[in-house]
Protein backbone atom coordinates (compact mmCIF):
# COMPACT_ATOMS: atom_id res chain seq x y z
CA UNK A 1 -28.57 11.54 16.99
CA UNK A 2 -26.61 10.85 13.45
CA UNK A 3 -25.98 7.01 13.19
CA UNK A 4 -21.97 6.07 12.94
CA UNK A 5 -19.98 5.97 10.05
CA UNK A 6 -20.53 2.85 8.68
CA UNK A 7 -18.24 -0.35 10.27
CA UNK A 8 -15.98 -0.63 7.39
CA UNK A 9 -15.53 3.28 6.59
CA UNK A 10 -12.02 4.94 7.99
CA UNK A 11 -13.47 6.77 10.91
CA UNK A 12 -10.38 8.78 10.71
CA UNK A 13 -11.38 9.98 7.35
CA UNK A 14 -14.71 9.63 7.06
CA UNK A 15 -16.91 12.54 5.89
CA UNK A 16 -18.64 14.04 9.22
CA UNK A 17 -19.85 17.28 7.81
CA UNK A 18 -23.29 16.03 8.01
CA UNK A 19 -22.55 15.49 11.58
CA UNK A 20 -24.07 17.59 14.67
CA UNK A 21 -20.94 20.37 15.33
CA UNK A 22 -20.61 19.22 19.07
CA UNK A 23 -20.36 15.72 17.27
CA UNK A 24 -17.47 16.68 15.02
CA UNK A 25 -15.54 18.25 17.58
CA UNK A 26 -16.03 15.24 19.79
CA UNK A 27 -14.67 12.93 17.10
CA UNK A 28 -11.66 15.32 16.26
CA UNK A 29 -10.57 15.16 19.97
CA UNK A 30 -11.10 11.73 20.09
CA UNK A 31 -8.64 11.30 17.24
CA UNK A 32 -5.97 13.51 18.59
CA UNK A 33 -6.44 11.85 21.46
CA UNK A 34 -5.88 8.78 20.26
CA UNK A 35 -2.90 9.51 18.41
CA UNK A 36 -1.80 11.21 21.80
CA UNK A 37 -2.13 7.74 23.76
CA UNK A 38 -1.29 5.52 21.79
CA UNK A 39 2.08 7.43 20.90
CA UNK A 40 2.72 7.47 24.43
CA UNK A 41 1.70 3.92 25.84
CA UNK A 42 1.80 2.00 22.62
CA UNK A 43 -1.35 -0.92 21.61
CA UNK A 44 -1.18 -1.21 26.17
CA UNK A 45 -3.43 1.62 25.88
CA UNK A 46 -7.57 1.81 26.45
CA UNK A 47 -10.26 3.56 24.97
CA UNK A 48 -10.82 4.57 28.95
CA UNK A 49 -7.56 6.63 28.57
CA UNK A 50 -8.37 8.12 24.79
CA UNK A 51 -12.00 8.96 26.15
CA UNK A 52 -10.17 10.83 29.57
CA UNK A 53 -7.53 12.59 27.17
CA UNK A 54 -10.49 13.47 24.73
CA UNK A 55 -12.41 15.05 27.80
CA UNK A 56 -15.52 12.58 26.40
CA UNK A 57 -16.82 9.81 27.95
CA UNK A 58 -16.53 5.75 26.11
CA UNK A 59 -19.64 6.03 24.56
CA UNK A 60 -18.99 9.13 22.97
CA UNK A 61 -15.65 7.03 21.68
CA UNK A 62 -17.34 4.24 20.81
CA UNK A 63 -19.65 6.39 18.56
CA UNK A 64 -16.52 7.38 16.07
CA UNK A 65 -15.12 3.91 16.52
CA UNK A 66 -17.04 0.72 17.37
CA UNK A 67 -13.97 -1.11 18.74
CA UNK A 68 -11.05 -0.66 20.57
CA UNK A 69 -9.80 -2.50 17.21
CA UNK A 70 -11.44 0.21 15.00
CA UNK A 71 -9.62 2.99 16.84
CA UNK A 72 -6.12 1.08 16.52
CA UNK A 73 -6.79 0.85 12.96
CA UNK A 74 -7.14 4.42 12.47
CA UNK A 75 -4.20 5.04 14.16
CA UNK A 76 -2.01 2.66 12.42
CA UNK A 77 -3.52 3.82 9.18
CA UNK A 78 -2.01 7.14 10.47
CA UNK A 79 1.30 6.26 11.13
CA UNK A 80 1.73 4.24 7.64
CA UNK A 81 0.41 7.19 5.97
CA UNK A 82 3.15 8.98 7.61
CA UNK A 83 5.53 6.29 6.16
CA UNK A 84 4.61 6.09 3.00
CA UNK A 85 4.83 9.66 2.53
CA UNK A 86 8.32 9.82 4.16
CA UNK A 87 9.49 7.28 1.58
CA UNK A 88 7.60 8.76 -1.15
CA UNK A 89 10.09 11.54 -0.39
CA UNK A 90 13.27 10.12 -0.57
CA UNK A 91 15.49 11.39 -3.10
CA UNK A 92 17.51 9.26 -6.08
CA UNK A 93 21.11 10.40 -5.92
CA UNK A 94 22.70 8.11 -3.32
CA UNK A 95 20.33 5.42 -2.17
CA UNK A 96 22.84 4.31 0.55
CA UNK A 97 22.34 7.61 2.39
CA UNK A 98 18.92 8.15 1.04
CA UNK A 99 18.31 4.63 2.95
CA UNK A 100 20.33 5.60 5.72
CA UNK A 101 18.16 9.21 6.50
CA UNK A 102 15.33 7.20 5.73
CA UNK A 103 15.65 4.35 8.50
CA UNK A 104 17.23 7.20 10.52
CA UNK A 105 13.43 9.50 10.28
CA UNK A 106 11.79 6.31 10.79
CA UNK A 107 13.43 5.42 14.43
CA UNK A 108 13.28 8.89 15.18
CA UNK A 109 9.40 8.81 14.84
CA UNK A 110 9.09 5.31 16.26
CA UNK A 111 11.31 7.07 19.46
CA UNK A 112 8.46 9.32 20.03
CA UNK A 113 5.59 7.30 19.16
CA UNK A 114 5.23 3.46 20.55
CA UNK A 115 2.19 2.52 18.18
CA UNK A 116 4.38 3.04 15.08
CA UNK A 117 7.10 0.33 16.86
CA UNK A 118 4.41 -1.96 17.36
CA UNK A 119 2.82 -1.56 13.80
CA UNK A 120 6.02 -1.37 11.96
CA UNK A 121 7.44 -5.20 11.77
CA UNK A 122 3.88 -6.33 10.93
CA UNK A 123 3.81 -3.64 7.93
CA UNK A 124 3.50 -4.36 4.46
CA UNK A 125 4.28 -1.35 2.05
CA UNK A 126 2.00 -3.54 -0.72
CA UNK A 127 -0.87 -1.72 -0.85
CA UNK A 128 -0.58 -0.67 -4.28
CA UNK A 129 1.16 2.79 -4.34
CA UNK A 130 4.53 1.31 -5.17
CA UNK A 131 6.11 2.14 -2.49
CA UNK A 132 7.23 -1.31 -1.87
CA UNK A 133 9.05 -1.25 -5.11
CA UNK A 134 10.78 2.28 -3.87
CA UNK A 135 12.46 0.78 -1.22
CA UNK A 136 13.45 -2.04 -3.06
CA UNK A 137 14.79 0.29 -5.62
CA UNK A 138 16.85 1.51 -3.55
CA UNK A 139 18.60 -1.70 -2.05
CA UNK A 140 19.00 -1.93 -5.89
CA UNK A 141 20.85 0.88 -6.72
CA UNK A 142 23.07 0.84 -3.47
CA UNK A 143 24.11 -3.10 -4.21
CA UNK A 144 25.32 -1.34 -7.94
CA UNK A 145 26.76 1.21 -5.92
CA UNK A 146 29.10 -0.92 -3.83
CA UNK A 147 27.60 1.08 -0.96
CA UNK A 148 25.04 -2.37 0.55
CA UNK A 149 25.61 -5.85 0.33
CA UNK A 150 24.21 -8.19 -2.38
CA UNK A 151 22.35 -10.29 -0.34
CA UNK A 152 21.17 -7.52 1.92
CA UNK A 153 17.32 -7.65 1.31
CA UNK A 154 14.50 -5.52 2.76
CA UNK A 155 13.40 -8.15 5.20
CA UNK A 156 16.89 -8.12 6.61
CA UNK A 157 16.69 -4.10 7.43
CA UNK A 158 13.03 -4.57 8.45
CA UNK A 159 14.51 -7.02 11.08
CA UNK A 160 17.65 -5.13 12.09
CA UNK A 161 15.39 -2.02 12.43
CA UNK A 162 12.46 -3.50 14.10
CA UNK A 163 15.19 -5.25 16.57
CA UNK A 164 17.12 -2.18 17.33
CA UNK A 165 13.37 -0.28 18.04
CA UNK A 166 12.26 -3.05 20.37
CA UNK A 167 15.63 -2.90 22.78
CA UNK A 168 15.57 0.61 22.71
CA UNK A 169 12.05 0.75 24.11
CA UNK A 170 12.79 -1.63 26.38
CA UNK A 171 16.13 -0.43 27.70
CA UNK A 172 13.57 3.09 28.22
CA UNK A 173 16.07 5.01 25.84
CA UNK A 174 13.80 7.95 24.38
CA UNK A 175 16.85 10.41 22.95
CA UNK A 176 16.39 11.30 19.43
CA UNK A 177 19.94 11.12 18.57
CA UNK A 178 20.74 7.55 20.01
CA UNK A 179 18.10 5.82 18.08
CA UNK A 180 19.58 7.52 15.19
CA UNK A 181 23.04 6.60 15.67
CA UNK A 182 21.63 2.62 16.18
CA UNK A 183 19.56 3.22 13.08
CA UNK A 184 22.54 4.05 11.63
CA UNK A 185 25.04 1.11 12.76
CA UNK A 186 22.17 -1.20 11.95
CA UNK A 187 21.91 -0.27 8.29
CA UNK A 188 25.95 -0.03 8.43
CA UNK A 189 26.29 -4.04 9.25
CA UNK A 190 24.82 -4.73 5.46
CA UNK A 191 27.57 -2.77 3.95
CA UNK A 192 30.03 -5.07 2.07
C-alpha cells in the first residue's frame, strides 16, 4: 500500500502519480466529494458523508486526508483559490462597479456553496500574491472617483458582506439573483 502524502503536503494537490490507479481515483472522488458536501452542508458536514458521496469507506478518506481538519483545509484552500482568481480578474476602468460585480460573483458563489460563507470572514487575502493590495486598490480609486466613501475600508465591506451572507443562509434564501441584489445594496450604503 503507498504511504500518505506527507501531513503538511496539500492533499488536494499533491503529486499521486506514483499512486496505485484504484488509489488515485479513490482520492479524486474523495475530493469532489468533498467539495460536493461541504458546498451543500457547510463545516456541519462529516467525513462519514464525503466517504458515502465518494462511494469509499473512512479509511479510504482518511488515507488522502488524516483529519477531518486536513480535508476542510483542502477545501477552503479551494474556494480561496477560486477568490483570488476572481479578483485577480477584475478589470481597472471603474473600480466602483468592478467592486460591485466583484462582491456580486462572490455572494453568488457563497449562495451555492456554504463552506465559502463560513471561510470567507475568517479570510485573509495576505498570502503574498498581492491580491490584498488589489482590492485595496480599488477602494482607492473609487474614493478618487467620488463613487465610495472615504472612510469606507475593506474591513467595512468584509463585514457588510459577510453579514448579508450569514442572514441569507439563515433566512434559507438560495436565489442567485437576491443575494446579488443584497450584495449590491450592501456595497451601495458606503457610497457618499
Amino acid at each position: 500500500m503507498s504511504p500518505a502524502p506527507p501531513h503538511d503536503a496539500d492533499p488536494v494537490t499533491a503529486d499521486w502519480s506514483d499512486r496505485r490507479a484504484d488509489a488515485r481515483r479513490n482520492h479524486e472522488r474523495v475530493v469532489a466529494a468533498a467539495l460536493e458536501v461541504f458546498a451543500e452542508r457547510g463545516l456541519e458536514a462529516t467525513v462519514p458523508e464525503v466517504a458515502a458521496r465518494a462511494g469509499v469507506g473512512k479509511a479510504t478518506v482518511y488515507r488522502s486526508f488524516p483529519t477531518k481538519d486536513d480535508l476542510v483545509a483542502a477545501v477552503a484552500r479551494h474556494e480561496i483559490a477560486w477568490l483570488t482568481r476572481r479578483i485577480a480578474a477584475t478589470p481597472d476602468d471603474d473600480a466602483f462597479t468592478a467592486l460591485r460585480d466583484l462582491l456580486a460573483d462572490i455572494v453568488e458563489r457563497v449562495a451555492e456553496n456554504r463552506v465559502l460563507a463560513e471561510i470567507l470572514p475568517k479570510t485573509r487575502l495576505t498570502d503574498g500574491t498581492g491580491h490584498q493590495d488589489r482590492v485595496e486598490g480599488l477602494l482607492d480609486a473609487a474614493r478618487r472617483q467620488g463613487t465610495l466613501r472615504e472612510d469606507a475600508t475593506s474591513q467595512d465591506i468584509k463585514i457588510l458582506i459577510s453579514g448579508c451572507c450569514r442572514v441569507l443562509i439563515e433566512l434559507g434564501i438560495r436565489d442567485r439573483r437576491q443575494w446579488r441584489r443584497y450584495a449590491v445594496l450592501s456595497l451601495n450604503a458606503l457610497r457618499p
